[in-house]
PDB file of N, CA and C in Angstrom:
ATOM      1  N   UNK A   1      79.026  83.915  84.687  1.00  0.00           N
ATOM      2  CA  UNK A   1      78.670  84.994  83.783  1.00  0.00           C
ATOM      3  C   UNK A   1      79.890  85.360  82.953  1.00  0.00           C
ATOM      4  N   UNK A   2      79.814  85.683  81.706  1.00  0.00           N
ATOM      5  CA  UNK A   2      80.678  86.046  80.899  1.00  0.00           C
ATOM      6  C   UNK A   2      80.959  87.579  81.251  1.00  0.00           C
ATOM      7  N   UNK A   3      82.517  87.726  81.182  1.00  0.00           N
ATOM      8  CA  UNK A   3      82.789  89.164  81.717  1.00  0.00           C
ATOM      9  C   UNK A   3      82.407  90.176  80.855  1.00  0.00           C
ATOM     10  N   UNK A   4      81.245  91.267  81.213  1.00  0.00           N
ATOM     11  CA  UNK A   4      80.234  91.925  80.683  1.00  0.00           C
ATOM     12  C   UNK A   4      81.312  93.304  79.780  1.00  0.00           C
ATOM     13  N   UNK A   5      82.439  92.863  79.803  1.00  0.00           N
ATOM     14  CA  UNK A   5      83.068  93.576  78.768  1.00  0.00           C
ATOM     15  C   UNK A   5      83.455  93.479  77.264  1.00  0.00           C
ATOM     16  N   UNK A   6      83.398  92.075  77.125  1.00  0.00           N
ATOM     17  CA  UNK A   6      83.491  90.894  76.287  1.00  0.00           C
ATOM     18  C   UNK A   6      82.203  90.195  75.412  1.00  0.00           C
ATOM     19  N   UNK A   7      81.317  91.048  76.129  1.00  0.00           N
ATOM     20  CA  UNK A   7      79.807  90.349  75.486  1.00  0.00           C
ATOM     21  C   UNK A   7      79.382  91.660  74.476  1.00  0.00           C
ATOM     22  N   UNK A   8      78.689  91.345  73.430  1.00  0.00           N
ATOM     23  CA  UNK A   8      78.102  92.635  72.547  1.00  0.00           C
ATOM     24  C   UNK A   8      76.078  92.951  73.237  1.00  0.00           C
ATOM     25  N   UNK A   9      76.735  94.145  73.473  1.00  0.00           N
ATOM     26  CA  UNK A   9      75.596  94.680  74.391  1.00  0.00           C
ATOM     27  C   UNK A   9      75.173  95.752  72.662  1.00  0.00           C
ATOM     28  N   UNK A  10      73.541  95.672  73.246  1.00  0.00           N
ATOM     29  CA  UNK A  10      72.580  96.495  72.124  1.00  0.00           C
ATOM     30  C   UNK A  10      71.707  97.431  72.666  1.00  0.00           C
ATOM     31  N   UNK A  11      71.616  98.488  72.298  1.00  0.00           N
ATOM     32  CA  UNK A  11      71.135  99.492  72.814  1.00  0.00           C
ATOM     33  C   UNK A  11      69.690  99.362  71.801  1.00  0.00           C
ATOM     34  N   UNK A  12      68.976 100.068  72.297  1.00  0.00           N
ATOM     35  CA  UNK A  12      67.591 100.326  71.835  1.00  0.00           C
ATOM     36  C   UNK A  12      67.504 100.783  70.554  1.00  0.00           C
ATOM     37  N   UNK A  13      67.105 100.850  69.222  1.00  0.00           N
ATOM     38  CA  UNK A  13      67.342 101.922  67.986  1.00  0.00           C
ATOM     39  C   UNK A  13      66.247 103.314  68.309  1.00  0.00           C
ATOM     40  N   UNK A  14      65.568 103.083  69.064  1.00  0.00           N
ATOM     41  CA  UNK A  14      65.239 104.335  69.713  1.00  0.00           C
ATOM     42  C   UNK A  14      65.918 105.365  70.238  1.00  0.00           C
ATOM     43  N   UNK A  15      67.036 105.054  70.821  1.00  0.00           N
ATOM     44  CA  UNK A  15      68.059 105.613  71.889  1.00  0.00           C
ATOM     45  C   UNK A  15      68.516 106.335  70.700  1.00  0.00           C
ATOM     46  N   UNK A  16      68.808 108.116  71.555  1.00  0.00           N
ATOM     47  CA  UNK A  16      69.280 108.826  70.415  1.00  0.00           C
ATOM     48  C   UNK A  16      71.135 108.979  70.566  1.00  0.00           C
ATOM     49  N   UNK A  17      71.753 109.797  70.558  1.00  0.00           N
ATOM     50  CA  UNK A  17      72.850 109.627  70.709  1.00  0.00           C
ATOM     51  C   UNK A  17      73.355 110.677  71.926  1.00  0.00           C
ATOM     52  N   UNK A  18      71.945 111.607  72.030  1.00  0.00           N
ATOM     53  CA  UNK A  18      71.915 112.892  72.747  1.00  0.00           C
ATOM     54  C   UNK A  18      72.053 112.950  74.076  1.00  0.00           C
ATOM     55  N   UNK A  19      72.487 111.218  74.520  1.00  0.00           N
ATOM     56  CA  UNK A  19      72.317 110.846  76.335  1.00  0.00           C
ATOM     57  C   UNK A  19      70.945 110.722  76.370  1.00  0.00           C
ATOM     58  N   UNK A  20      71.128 110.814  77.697  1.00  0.00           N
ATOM     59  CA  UNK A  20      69.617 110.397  78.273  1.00  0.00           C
ATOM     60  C   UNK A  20      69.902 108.880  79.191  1.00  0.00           C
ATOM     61  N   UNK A  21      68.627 108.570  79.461  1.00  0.00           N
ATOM     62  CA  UNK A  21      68.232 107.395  79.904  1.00  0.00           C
ATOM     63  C   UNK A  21      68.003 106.220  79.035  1.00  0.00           C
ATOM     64  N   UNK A  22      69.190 105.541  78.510  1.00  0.00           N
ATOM     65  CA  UNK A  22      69.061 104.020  78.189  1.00  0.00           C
ATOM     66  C   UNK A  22      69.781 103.222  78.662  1.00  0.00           C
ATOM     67  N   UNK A  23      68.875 102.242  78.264  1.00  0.00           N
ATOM     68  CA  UNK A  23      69.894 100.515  79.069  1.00  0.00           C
ATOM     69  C   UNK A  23      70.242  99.890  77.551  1.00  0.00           C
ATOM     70  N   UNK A  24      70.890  98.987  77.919  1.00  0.00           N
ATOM     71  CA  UNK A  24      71.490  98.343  77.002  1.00  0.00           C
ATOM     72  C   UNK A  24      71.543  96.677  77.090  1.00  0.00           C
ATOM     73  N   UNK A  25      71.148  96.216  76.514  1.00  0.00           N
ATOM     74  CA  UNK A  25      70.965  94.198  76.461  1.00  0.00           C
ATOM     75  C   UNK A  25      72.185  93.350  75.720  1.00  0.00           C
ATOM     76  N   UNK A  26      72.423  92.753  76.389  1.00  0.00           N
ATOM     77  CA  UNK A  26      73.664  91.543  76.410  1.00  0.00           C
ATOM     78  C   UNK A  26      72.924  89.641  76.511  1.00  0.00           C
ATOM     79  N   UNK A  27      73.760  89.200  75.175  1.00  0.00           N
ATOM     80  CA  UNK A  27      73.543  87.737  75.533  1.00  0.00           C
ATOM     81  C   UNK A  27      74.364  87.245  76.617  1.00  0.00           C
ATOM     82  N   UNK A  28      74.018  87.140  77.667  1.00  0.00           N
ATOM     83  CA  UNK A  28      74.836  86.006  78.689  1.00  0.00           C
ATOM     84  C   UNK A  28      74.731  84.640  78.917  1.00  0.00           C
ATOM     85  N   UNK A  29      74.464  84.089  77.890  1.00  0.00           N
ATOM     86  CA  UNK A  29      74.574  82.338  77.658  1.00  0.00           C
ATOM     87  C   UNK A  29      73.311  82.160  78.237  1.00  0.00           C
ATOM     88  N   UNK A  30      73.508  82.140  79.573  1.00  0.00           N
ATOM     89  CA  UNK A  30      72.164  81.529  80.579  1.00  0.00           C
ATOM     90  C   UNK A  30      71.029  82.789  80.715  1.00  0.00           C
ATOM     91  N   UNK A  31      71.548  84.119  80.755  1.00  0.00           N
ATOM     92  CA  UNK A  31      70.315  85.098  80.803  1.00  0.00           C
ATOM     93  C   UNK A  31      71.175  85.928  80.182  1.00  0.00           C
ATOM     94  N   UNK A  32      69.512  87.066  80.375  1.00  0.00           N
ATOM     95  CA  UNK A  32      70.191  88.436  79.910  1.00  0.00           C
ATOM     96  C   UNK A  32      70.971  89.527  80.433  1.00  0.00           C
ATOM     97  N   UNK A  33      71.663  90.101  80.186  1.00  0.00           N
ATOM     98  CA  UNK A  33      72.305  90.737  80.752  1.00  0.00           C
ATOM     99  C   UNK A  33      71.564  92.450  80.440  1.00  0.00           C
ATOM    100  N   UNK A  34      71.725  93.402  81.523  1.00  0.00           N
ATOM    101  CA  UNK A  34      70.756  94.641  81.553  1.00  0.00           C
ATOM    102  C   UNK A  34      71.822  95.925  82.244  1.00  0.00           C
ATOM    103  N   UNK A  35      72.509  96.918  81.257  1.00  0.00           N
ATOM    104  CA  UNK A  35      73.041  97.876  82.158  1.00  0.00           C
ATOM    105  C   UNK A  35      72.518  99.298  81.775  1.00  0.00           C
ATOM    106  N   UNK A  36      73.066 100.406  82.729  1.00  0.00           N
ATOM    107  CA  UNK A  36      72.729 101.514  81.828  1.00  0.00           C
ATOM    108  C   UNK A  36      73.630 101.936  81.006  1.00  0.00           C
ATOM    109  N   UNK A  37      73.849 102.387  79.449  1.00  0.00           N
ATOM    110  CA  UNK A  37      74.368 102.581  78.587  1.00  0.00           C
ATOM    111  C   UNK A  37      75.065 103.869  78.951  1.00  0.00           C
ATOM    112  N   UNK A  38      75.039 105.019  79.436  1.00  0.00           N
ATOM    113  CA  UNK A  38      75.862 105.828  80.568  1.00  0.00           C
ATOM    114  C   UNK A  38      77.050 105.446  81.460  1.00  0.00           C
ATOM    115  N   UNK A  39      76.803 104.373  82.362  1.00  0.00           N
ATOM    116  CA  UNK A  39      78.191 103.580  82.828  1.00  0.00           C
ATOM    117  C   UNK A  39      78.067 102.334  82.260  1.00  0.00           C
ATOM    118  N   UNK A  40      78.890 101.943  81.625  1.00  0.00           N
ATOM    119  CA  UNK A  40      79.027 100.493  81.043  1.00  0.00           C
ATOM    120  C   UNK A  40      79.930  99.985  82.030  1.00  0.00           C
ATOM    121  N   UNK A  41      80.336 100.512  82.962  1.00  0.00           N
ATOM    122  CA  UNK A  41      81.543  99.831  83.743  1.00  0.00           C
ATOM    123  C   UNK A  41      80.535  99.593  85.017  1.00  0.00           C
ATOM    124  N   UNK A  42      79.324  99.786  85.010  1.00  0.00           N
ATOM    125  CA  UNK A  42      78.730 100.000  86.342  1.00  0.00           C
ATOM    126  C   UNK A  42      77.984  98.409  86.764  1.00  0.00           C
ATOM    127  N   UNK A  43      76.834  98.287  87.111  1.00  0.00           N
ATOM    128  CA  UNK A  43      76.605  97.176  87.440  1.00  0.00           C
ATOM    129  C   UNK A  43      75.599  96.378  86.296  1.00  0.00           C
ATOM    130  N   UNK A  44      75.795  95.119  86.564  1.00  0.00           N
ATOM    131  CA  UNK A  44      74.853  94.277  85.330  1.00  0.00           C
ATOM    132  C   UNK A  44      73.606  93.554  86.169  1.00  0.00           C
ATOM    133  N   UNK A  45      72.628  93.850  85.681  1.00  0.00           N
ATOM    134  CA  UNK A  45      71.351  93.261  86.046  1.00  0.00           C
ATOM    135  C   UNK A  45      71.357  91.780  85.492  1.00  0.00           C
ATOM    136  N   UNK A  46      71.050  90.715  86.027  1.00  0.00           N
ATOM    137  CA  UNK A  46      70.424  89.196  85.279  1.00  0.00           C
ATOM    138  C   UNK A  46      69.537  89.211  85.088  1.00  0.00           C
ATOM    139  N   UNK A  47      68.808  88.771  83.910  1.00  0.00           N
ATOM    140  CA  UNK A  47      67.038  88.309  84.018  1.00  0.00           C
ATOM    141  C   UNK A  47      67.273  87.028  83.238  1.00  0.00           C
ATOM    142  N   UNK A  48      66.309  85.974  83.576  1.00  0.00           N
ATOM    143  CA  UNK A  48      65.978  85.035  82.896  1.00  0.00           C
ATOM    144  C   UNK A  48      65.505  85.053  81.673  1.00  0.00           C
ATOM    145  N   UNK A  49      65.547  84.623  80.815  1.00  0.00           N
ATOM    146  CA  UNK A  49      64.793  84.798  79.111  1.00  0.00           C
ATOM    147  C   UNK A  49      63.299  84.562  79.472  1.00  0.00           C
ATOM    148  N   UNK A  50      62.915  83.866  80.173  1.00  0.00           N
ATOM    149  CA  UNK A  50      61.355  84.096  80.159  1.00  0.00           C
ATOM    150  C   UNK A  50      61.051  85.511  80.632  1.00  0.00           C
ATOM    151  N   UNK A  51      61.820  85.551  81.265  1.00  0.00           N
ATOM    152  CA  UNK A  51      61.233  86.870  82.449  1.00  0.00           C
ATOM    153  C   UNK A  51      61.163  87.463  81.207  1.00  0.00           C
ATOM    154  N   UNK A  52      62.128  88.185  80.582  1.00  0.00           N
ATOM    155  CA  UNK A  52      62.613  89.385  79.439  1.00  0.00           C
ATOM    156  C   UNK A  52      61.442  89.091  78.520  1.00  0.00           C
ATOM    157  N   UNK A  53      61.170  87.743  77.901  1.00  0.00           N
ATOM    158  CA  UNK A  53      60.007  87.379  76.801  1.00  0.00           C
ATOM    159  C   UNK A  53      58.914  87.774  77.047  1.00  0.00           C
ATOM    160  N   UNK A  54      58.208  87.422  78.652  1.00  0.00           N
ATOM    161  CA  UNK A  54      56.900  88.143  79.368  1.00  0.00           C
ATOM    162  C   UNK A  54      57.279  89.965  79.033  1.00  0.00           C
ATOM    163  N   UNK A  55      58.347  89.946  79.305  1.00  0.00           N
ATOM    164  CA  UNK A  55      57.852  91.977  79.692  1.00  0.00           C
ATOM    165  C   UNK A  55      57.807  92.491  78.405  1.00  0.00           C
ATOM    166  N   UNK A  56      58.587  91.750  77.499  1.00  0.00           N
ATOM    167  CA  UNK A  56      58.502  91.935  75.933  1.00  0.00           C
ATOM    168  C   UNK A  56      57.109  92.036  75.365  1.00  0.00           C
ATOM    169  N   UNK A  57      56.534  90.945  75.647  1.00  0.00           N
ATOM    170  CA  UNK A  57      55.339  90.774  74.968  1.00  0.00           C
ATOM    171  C   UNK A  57      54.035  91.655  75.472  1.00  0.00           C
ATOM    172  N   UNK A  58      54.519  91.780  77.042  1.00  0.00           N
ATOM    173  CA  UNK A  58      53.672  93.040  77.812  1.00  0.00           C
ATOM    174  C   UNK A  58      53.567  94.205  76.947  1.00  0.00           C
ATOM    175  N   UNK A  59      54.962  94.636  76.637  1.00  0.00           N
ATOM    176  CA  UNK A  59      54.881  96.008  75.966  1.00  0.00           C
ATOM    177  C   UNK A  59      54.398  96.056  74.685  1.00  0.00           C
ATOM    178  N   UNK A  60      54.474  94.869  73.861  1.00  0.00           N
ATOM    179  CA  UNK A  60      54.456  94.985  72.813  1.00  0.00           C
ATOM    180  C   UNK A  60      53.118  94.797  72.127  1.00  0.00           C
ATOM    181  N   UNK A  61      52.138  94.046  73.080  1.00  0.00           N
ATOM    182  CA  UNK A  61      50.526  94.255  73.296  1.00  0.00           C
ATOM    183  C   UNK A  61      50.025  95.749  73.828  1.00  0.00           C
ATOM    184  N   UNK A  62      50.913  96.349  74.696  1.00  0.00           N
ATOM    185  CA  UNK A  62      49.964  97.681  75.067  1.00  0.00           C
ATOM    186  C   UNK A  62      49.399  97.319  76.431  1.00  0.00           C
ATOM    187  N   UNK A  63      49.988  96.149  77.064  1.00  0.00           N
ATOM    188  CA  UNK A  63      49.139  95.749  78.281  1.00  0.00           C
ATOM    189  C   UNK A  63      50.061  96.839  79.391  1.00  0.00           C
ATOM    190  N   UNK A  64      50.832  97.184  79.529  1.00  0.00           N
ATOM    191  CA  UNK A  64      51.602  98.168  80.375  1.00  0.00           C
ATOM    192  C   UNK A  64      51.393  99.696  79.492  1.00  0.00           C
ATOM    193  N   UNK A  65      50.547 100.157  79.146  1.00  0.00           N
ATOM    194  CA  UNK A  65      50.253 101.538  78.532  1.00  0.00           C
ATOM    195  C   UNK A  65      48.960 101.855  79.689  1.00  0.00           C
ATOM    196  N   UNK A  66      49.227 103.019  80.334  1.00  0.00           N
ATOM    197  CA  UNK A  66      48.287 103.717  80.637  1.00  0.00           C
ATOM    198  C   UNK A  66      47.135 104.454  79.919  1.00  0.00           C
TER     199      UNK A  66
END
């Protein structure tokens, strides 16, 4: 893994500036990289690009909306 200090992590354009609850996404060559934007020093989640593409497309159909 590329040291997650060194990689350009993207926050949501939703995310306001006011805090709160966001994560933030990183290219890590082989996957994605997933932290919370609150501690950036804290821990990094892996996901596979499929995985991330499925939950993408979940949300982005409305199939995860109550």
């Amino acid at each position: 893994m590329k040291d997650s200090t060194r990689v350009a992590w993207r926050k949501s354009s939703y995310s306001t500036q006011e805090g709160g609850a966001c994560v933030e996404l990183a290219n890590l060559t082989s996957a994605v990289g997933v932290r919370d934007s609150t501690d950036p020093d804290g821990p990094v989640l892996q996901f596979g690009r499929d995985a991330v593409a499925g939950l993408l497309n979940l949300i982005k159909t409305g199939e995860l909306d109550r």
